[in-house]
C-alpha atoms as a PDB file:
ATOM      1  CA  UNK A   1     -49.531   1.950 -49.912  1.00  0.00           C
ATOM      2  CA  UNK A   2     -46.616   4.230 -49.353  1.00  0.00           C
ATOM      3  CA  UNK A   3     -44.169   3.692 -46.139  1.00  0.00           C
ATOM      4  CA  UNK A   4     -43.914   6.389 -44.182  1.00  0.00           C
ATOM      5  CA  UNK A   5     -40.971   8.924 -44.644  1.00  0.00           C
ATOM      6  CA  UNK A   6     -39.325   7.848 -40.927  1.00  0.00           C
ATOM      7  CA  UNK A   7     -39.455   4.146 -41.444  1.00  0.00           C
ATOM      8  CA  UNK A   8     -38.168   4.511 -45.085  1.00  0.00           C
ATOM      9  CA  UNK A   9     -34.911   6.367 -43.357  1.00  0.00           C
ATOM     10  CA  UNK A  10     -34.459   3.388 -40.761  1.00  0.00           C
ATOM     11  CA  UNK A  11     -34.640   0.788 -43.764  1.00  0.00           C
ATOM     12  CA  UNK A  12     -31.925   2.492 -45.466  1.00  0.00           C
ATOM     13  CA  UNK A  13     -29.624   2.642 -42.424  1.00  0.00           C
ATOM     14  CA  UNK A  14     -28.173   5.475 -40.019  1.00  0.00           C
ATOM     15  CA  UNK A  15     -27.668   8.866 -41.300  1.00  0.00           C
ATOM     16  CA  UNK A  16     -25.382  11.520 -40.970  1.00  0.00           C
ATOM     17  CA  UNK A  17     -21.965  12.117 -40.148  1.00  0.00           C
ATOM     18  CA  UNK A  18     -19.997   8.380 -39.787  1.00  0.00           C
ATOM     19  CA  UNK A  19     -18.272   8.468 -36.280  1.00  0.00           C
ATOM     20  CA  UNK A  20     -14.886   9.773 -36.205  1.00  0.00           C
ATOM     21  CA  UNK A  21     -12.616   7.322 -33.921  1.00  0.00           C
ATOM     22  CA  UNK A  22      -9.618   9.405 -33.446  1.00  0.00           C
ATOM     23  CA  UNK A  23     -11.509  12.840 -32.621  1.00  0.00           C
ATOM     24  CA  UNK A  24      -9.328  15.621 -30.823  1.00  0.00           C
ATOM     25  CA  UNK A  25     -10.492  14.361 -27.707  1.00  0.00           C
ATOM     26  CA  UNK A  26      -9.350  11.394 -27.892  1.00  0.00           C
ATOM     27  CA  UNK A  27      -5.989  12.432 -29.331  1.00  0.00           C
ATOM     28  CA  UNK A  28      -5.194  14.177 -26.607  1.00  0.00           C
ATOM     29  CA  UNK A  29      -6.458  11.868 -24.018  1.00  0.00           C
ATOM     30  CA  UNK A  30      -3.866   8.973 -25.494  1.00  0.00           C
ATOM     31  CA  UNK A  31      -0.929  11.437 -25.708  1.00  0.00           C
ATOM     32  CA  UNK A  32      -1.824  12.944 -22.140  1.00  0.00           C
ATOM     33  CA  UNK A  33      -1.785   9.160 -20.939  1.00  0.00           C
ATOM     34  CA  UNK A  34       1.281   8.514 -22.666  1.00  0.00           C
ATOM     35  CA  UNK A  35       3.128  11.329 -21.503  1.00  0.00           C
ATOM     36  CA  UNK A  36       2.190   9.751 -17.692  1.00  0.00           C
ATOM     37  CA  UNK A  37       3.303   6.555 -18.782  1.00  0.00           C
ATOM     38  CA  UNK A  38       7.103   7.804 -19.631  1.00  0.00           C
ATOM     39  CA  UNK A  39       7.072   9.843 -16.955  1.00  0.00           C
ATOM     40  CA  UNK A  40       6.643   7.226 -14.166  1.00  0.00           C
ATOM     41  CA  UNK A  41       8.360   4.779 -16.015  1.00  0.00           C
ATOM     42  CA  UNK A  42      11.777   6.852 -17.101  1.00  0.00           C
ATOM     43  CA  UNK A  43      12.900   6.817 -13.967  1.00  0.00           C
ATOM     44  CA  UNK A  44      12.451   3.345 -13.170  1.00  0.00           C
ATOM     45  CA  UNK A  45      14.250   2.264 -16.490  1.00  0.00           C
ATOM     46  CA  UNK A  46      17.181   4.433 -15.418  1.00  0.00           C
ATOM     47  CA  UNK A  47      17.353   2.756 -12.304  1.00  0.00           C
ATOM     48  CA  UNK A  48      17.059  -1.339 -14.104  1.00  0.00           C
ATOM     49  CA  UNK A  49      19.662   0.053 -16.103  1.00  0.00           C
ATOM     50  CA  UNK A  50      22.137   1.984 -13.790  1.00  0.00           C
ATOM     51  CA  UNK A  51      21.910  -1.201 -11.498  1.00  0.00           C
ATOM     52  CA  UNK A  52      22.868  -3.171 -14.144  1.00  0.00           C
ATOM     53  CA  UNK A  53      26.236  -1.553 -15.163  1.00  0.00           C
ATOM     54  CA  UNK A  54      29.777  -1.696 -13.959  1.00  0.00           C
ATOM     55  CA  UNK A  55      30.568   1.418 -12.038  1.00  0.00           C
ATOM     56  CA  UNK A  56      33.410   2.604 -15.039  1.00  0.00           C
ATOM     57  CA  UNK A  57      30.854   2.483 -17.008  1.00  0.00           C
ATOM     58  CA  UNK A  58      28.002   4.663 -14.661  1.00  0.00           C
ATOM     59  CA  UNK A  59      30.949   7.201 -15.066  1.00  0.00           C
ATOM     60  CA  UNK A  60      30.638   7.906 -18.908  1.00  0.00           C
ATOM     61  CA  UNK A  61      27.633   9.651 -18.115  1.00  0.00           C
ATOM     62  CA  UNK A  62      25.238   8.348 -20.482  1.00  0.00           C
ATOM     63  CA  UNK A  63      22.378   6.657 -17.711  1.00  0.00           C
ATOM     64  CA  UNK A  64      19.924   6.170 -20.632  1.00  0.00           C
ATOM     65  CA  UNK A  65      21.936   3.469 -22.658  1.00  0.00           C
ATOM     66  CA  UNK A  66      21.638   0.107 -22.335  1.00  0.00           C
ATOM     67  CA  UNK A  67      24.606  -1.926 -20.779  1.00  0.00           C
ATOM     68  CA  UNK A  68      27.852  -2.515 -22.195  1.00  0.00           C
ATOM     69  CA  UNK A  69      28.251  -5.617 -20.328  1.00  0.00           C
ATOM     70  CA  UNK A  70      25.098  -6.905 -18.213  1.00  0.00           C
ATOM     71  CA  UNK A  71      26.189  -7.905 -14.819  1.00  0.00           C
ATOM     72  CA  UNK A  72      23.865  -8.791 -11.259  1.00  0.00           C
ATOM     73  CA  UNK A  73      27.263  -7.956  -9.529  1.00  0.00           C
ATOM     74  CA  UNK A  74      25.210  -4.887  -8.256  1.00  0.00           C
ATOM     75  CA  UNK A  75      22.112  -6.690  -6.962  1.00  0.00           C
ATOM     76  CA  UNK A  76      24.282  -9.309  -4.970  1.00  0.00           C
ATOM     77  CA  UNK A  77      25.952  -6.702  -3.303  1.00  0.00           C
ATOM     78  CA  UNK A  78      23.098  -4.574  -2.336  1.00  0.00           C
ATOM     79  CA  UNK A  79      21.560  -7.658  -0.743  1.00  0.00           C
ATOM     80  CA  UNK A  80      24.252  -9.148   1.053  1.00  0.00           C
ATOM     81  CA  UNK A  81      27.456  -7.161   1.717  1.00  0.00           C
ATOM     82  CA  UNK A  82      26.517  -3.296   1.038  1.00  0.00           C
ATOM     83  CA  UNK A  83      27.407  -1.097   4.075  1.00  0.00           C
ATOM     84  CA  UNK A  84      25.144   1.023   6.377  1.00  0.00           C
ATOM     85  CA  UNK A  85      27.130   2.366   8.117  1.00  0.00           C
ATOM     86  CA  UNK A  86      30.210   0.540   9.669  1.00  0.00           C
ATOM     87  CA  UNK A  87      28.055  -2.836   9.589  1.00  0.00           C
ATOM     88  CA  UNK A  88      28.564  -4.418   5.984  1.00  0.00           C
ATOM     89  CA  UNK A  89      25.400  -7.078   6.088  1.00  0.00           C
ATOM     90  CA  UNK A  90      24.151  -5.279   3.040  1.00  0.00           C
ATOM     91  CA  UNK A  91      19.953  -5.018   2.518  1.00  0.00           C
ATOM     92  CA  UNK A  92      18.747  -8.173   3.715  1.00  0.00           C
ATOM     93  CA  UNK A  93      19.048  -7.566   7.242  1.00  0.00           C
ATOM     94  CA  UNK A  94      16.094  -4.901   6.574  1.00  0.00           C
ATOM     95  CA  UNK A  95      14.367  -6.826   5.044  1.00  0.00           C
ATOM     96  CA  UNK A  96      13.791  -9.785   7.497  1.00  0.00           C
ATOM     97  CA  UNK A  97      13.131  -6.866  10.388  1.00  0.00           C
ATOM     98  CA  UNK A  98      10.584  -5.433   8.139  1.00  0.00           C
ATOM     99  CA  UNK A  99       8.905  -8.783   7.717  1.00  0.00           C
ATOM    100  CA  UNK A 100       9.155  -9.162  11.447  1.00  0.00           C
ATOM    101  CA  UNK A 101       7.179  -5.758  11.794  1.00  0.00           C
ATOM    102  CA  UNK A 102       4.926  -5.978   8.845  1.00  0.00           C
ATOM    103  CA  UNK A 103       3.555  -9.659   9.275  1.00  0.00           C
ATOM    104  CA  UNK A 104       1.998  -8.927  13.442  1.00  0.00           C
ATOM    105  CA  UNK A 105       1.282  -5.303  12.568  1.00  0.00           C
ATOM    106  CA  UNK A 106      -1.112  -5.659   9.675  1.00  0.00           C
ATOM    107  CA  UNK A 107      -2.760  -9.020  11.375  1.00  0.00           C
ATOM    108  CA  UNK A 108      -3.619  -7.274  14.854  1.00  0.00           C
ATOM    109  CA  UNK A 109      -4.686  -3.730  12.396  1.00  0.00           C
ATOM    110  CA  UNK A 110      -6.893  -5.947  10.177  1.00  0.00           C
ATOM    111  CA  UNK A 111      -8.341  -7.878  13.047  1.00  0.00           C
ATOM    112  CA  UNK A 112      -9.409  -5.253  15.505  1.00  0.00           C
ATOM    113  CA  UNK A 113     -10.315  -2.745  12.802  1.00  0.00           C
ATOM    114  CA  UNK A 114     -12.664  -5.381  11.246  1.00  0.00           C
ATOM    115  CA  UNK A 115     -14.152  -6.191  14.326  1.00  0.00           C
ATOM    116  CA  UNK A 116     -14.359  -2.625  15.615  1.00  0.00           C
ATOM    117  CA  UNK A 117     -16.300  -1.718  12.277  1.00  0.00           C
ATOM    118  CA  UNK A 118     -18.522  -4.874  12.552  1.00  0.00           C
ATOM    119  CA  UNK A 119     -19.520  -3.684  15.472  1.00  0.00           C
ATOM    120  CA  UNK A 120     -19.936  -0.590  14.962  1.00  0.00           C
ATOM    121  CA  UNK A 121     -22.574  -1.394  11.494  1.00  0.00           C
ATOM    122  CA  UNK A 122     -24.382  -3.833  13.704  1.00  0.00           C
ATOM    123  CA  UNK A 123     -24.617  -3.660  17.057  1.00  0.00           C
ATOM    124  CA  UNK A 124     -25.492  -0.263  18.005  1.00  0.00           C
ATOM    125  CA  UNK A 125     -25.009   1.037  21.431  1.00  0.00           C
ATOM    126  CA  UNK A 126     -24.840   4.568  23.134  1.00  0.00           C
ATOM    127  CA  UNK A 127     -22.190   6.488  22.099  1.00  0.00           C
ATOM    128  CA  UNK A 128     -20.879   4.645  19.378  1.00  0.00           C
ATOM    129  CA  UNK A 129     -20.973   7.445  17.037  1.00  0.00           C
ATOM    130  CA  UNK A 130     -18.917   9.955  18.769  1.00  0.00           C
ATOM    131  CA  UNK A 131     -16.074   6.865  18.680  1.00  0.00           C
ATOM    132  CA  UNK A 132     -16.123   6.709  15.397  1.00  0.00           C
ATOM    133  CA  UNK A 133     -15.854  10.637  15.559  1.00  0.00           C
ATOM    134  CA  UNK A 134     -12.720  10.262  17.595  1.00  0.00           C
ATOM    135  CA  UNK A 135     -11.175   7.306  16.185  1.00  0.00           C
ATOM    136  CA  UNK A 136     -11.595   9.588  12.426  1.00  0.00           C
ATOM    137  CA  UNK A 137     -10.091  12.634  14.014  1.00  0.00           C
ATOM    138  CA  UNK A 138      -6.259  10.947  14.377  1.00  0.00           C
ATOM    139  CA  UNK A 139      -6.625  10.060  10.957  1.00  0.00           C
ATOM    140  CA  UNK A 140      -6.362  13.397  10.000  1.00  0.00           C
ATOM    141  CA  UNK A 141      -3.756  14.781  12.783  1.00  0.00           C
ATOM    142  CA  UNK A 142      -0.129  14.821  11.324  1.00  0.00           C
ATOM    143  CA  UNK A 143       1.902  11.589  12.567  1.00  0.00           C
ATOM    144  CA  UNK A 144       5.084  13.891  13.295  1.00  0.00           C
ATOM    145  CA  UNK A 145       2.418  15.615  16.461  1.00  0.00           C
ATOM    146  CA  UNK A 146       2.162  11.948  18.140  1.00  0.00           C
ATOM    147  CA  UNK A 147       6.455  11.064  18.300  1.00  0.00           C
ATOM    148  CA  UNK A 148       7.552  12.839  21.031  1.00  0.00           C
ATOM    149  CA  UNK A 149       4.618  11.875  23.764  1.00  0.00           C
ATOM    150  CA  UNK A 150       4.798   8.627  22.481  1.00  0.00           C
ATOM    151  CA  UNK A 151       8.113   8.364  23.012  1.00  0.00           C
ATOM    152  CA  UNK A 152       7.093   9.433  26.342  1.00  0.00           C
ATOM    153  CA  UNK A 153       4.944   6.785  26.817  1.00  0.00           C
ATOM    154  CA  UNK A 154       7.144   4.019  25.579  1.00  0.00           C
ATOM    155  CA  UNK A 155      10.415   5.110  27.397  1.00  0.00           C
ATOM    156  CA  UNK A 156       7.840   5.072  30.910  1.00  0.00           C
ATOM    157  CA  UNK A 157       6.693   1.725  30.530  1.00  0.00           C
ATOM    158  CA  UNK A 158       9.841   0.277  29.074  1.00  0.00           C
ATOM    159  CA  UNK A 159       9.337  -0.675  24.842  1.00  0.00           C
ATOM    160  CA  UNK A 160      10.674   1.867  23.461  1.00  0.00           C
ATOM    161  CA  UNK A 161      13.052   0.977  20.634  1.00  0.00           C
ATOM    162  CA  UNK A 162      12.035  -2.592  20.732  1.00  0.00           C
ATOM    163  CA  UNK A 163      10.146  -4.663  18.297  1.00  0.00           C
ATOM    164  CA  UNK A 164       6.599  -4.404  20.654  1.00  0.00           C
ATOM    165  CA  UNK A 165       7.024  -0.716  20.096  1.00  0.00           C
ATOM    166  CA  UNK A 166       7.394  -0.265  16.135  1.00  0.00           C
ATOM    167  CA  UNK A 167       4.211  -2.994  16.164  1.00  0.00           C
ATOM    168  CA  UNK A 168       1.964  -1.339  18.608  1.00  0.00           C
ATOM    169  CA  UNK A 169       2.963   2.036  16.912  1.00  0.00           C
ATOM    170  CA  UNK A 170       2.100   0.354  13.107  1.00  0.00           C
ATOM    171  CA  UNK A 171      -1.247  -1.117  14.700  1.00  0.00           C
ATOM    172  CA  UNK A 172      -2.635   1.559  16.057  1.00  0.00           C
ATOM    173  CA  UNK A 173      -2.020   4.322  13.602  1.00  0.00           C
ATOM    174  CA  UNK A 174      -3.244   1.955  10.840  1.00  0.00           C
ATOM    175  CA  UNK A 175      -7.189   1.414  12.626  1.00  0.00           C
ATOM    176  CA  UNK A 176      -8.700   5.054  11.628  1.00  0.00           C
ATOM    177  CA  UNK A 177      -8.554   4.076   8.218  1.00  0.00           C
ATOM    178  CA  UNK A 178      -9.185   0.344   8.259  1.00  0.00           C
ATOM    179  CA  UNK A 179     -12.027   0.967  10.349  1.00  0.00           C
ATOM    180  CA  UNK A 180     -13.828   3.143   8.139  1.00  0.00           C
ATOM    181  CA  UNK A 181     -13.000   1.306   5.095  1.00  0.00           C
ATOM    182  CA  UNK A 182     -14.438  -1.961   7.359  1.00  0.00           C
ATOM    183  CA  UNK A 183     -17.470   0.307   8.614  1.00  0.00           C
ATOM    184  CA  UNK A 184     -18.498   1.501   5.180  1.00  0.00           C
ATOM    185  CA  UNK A 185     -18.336  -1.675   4.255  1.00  0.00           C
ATOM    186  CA  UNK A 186     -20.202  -3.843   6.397  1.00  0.00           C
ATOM    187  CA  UNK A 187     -23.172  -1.288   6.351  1.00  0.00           C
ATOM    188  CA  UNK A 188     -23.188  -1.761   2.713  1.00  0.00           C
ATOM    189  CA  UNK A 189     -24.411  -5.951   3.404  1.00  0.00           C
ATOM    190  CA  UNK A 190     -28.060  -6.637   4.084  1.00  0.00           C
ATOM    191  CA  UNK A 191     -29.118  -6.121   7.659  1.00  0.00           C
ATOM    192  CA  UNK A 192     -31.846  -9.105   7.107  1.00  0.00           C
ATOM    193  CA  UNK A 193     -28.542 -11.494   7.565  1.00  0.00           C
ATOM    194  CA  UNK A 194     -27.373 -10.599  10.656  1.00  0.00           C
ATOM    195  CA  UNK A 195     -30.718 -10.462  11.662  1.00  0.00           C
ATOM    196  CA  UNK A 196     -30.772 -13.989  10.142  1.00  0.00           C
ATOM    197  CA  UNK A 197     -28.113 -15.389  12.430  1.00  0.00           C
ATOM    198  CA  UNK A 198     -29.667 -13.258  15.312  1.00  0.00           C
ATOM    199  CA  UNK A 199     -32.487 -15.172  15.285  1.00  0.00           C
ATOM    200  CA  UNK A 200     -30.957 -18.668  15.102  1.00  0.00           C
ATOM    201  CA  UNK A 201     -28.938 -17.864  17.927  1.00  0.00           C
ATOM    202  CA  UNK A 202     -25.787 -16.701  17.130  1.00  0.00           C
ATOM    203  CA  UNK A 203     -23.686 -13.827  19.141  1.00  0.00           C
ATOM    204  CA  UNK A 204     -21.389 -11.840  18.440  1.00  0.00           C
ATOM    205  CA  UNK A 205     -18.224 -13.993  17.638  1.00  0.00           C
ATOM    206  CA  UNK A 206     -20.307 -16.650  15.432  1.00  0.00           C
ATOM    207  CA  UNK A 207     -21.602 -14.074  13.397  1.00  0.00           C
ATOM    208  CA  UNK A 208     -17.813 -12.342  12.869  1.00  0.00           C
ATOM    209  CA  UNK A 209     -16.424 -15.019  12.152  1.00  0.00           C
ATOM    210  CA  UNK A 210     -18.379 -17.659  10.054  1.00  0.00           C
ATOM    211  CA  UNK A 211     -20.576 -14.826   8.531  1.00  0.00           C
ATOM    212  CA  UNK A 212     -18.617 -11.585   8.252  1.00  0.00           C
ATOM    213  CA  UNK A 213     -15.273 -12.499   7.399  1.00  0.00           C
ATOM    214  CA  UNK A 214     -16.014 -15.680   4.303  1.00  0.00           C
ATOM    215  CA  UNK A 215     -17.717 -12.543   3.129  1.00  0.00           C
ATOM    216  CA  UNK A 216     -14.965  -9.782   4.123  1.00  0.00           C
ATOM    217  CA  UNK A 217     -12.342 -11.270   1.185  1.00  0.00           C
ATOM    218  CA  UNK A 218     -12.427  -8.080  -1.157  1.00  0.00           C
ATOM    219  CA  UNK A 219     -12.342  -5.403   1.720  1.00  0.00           C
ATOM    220  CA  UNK A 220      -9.854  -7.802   3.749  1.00  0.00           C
ATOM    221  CA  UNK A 221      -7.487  -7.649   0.465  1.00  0.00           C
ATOM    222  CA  UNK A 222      -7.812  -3.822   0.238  1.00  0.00           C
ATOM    223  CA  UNK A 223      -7.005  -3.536   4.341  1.00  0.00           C
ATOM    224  CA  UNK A 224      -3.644  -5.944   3.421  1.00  0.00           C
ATOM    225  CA  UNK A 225      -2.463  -3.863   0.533  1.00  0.00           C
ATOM    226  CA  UNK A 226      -3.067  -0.349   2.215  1.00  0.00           C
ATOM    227  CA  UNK A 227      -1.395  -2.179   5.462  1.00  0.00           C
ATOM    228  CA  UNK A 228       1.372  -3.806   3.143  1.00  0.00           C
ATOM    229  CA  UNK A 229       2.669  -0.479   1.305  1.00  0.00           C
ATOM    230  CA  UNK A 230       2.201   1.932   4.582  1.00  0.00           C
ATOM    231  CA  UNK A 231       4.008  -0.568   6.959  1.00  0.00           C
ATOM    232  CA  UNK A 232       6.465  -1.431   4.290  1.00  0.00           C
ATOM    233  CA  UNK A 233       7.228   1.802   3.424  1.00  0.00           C
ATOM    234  CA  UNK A 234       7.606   3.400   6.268  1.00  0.00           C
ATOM    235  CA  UNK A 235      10.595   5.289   7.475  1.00  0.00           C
ATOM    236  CA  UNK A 236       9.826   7.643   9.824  1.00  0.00           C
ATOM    237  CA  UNK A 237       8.241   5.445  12.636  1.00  0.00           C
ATOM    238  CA  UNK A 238      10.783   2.919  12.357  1.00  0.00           C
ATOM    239  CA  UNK A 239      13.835   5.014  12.641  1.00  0.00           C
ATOM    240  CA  UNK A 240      11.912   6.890  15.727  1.00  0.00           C
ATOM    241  CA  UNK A 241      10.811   3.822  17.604  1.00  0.00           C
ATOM    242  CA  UNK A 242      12.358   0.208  16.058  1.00  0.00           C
ATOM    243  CA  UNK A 243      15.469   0.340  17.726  1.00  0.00           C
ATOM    244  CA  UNK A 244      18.985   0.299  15.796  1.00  0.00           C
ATOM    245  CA  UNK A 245      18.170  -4.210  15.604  1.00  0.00           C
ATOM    246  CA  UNK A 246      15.253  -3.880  14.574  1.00  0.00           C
ATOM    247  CA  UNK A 247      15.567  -0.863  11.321  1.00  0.00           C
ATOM    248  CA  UNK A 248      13.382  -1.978   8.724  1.00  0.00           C
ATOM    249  CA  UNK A 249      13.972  -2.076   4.920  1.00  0.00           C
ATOM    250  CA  UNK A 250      13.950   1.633   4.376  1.00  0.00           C
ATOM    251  CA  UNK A 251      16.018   2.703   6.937  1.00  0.00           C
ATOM    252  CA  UNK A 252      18.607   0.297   6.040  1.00  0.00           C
ATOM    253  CA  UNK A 253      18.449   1.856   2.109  1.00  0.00           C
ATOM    254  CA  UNK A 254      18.417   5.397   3.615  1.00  0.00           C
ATOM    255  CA  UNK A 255      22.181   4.145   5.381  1.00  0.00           C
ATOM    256  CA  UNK A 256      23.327   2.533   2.261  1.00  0.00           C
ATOM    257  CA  UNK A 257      22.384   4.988   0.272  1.00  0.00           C
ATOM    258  CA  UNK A 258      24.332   7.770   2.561  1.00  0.00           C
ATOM    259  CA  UNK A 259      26.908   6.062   3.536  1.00  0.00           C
ATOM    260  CA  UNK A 260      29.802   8.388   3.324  1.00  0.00           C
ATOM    261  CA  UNK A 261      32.913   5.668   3.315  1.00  0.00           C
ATOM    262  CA  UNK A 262      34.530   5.363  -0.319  1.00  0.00           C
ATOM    263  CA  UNK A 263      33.291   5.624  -3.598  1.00  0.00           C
ATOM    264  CA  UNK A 264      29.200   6.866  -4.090  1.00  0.00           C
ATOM    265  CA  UNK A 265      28.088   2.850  -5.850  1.00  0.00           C
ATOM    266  CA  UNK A 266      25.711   4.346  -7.925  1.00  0.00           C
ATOM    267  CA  UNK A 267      24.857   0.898  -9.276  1.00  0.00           C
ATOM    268  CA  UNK A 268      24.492  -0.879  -5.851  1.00  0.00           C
ATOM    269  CA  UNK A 269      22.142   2.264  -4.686  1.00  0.00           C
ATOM    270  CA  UNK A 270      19.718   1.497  -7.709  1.00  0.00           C
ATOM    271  CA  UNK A 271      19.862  -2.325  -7.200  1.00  0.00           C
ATOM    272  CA  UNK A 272      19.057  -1.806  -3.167  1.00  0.00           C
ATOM    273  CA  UNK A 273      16.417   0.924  -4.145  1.00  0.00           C
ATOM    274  CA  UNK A 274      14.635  -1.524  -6.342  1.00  0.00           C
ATOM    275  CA  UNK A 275      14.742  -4.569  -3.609  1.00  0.00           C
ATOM    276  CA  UNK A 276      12.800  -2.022  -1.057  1.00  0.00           C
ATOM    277  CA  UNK A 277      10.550  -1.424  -3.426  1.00  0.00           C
ATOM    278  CA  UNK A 278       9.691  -5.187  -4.330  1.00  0.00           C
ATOM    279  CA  UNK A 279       7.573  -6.462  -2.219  1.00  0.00           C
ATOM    280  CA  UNK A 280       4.698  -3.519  -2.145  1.00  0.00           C
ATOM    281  CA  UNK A 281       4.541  -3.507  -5.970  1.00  0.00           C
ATOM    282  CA  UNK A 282       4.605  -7.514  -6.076  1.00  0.00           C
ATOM    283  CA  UNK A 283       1.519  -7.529  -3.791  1.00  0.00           C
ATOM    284  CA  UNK A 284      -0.632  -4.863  -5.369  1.00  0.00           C
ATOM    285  CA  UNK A 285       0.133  -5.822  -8.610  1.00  0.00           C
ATOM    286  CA  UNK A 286      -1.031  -9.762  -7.573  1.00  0.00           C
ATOM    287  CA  UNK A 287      -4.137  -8.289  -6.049  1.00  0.00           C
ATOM    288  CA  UNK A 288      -5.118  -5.552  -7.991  1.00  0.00           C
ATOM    289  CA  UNK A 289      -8.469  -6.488  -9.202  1.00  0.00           C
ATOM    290  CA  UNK A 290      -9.405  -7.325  -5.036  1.00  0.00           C
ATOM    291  CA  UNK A 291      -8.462  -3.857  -4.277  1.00  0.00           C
ATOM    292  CA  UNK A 292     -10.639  -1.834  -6.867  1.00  0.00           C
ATOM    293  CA  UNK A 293     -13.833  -4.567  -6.002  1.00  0.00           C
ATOM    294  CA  UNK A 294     -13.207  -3.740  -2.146  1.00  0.00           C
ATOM    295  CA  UNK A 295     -12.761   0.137  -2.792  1.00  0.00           C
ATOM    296  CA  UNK A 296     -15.991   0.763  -4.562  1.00  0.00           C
ATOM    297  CA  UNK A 297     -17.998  -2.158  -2.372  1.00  0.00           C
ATOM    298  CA  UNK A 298     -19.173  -0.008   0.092  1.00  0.00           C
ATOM    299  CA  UNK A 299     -19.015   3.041  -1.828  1.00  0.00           C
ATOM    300  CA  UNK A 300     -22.788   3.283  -2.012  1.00  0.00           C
ATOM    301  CA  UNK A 301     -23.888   3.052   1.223  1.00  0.00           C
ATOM    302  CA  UNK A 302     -22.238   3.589   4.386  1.00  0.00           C
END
């Protein structure tokens, strides 16, 4: 009995051409990625490396060599006794007013987006659609149109450049976004468990808060990072509407870094640079994972 012709070719393994693994494709894929890679990351190793140096040494003019002679001389200065201005408190005054905005302005965003988009998956009533409308619309309107009424607003009922006024302003302009990303979301869960908890009794608040948020962790991590780098980063708003006690982190580098009394500290400007910059890059790279899971979670439906 003879095996047919098809089966005989199986038996004696694949044919053809034996995959190539480094095809042209590919080759340029790898050298497009690592032509990224050195071009995000050149900068930051000048900066490690100019903080790192004595300031003769910044003026030889070569800012890709390593150190001579290492020294954190830079780094203490930027922190603690670097000038903005004719105040010489260095960095670290920023940075506790920033953690003084940040901390109430992304819990108040977080909560009342959440529950605004909860509410708006669940429990429909009239109207609710043309407020979402709205609420998406100053998402999309330039921040710079909003400053001068809201100055306004804040000089006629008496916040303006205080620490209620840089958090209301952070709060508010952070829910278009958080409540979509909440909205999308929560539509993406199965309707059958809210009607679940419906039908055992439970209103509104039970079912927000010991059903929707134990299973809000991914989204809740993406709200904290997009609330995190916006709030941290932010210049604009808080040289508009903090007050001068209340500047946050950025503000304070912009003043160090233009400070026009002596010598240009080329050194201390990279060290400060790289403080600001800390605390955004600590917490996405510690939550990473969270954010891409809470991205594409509601990416389906919604």
């Amino acid at each position: 009995m003879t095996m047919p012709s098809s089966v005989a070719k199986v038996m004696d393994g694949p044919s053809g051409h034996k995959p190539q693994h480094l095809s042209p494709a590919r080759i340029g894929l790898y050298a497009f990625l690592v032509i990224a890679a050195l071009f995000f990351l050149l900068p930051l190793y000048v900066m490690i490396v100019t903080s790192l140096k004595s300031m003769p040494e910044i003026r030889q003019g070569n800012i890709f060599a390593f150190p001579q002679v290492w020294t954190g001389e830079a780094w203490v200065q930027a922190w603690s006794t670097a000038c903005t201005g004719l105040e010489c408190g260095g960095i670290s005054v920023g940075f506790w007013n920033s953690v003084k905005i940040l901390i109430p302005s992304m819990i108040m965003s977080i909560f009342i987006s959440s529950l605004t988009g909860y509410a708006l998956s669940f429990w429909r009533v009239r109207g609710a659609n043309v407020l979402f409308a709205i609420l998406l619309l100053g998402a999309f309107i330039p921040y710079q149109v909003f400053i001068y009424p809201l100055v306004l607003i804040y000089r006629g009922v008496g916040v303006y450049s205080t620490l209620p006024c840089i958090i209301i302003t952070h709060t508010v302009f952070g829910l278009p976004v958080l409540t979509l990303l909440f909205r999308n979301y929560y539509s993406s869960l199965p309707m059958e468990l809210f009607k679940a908890a419906r039908v055992d009794g439970a209103g509104l608040w039970q079912i927000f808060f010991r059903l929707m948020i134990p299973m809000s962790i991914p989204i809740l991590v993406v709200a904290g990072i997009l609330q995190v780098t916006g709030i941290w980063n932010d210049f604009l708003f808080g040289v508009v509407f903090a007050g001068r006690e209340n500047f946050p982190m950025t503000v304070q580098l912009n003043n160090i870094v233009n400070s026009t009394q002596g010598e240009k500290l080329y050194n201390v400007n990279m060290a400060a640079t790289i403080l600001t910059a800390l605390v955004p890059l600590i917490v996405y790279f510690g939550s990473g994972r969270w954010f891409v899971r809470g991205i594409t979670a509601g990416a389906v439906k919604g």
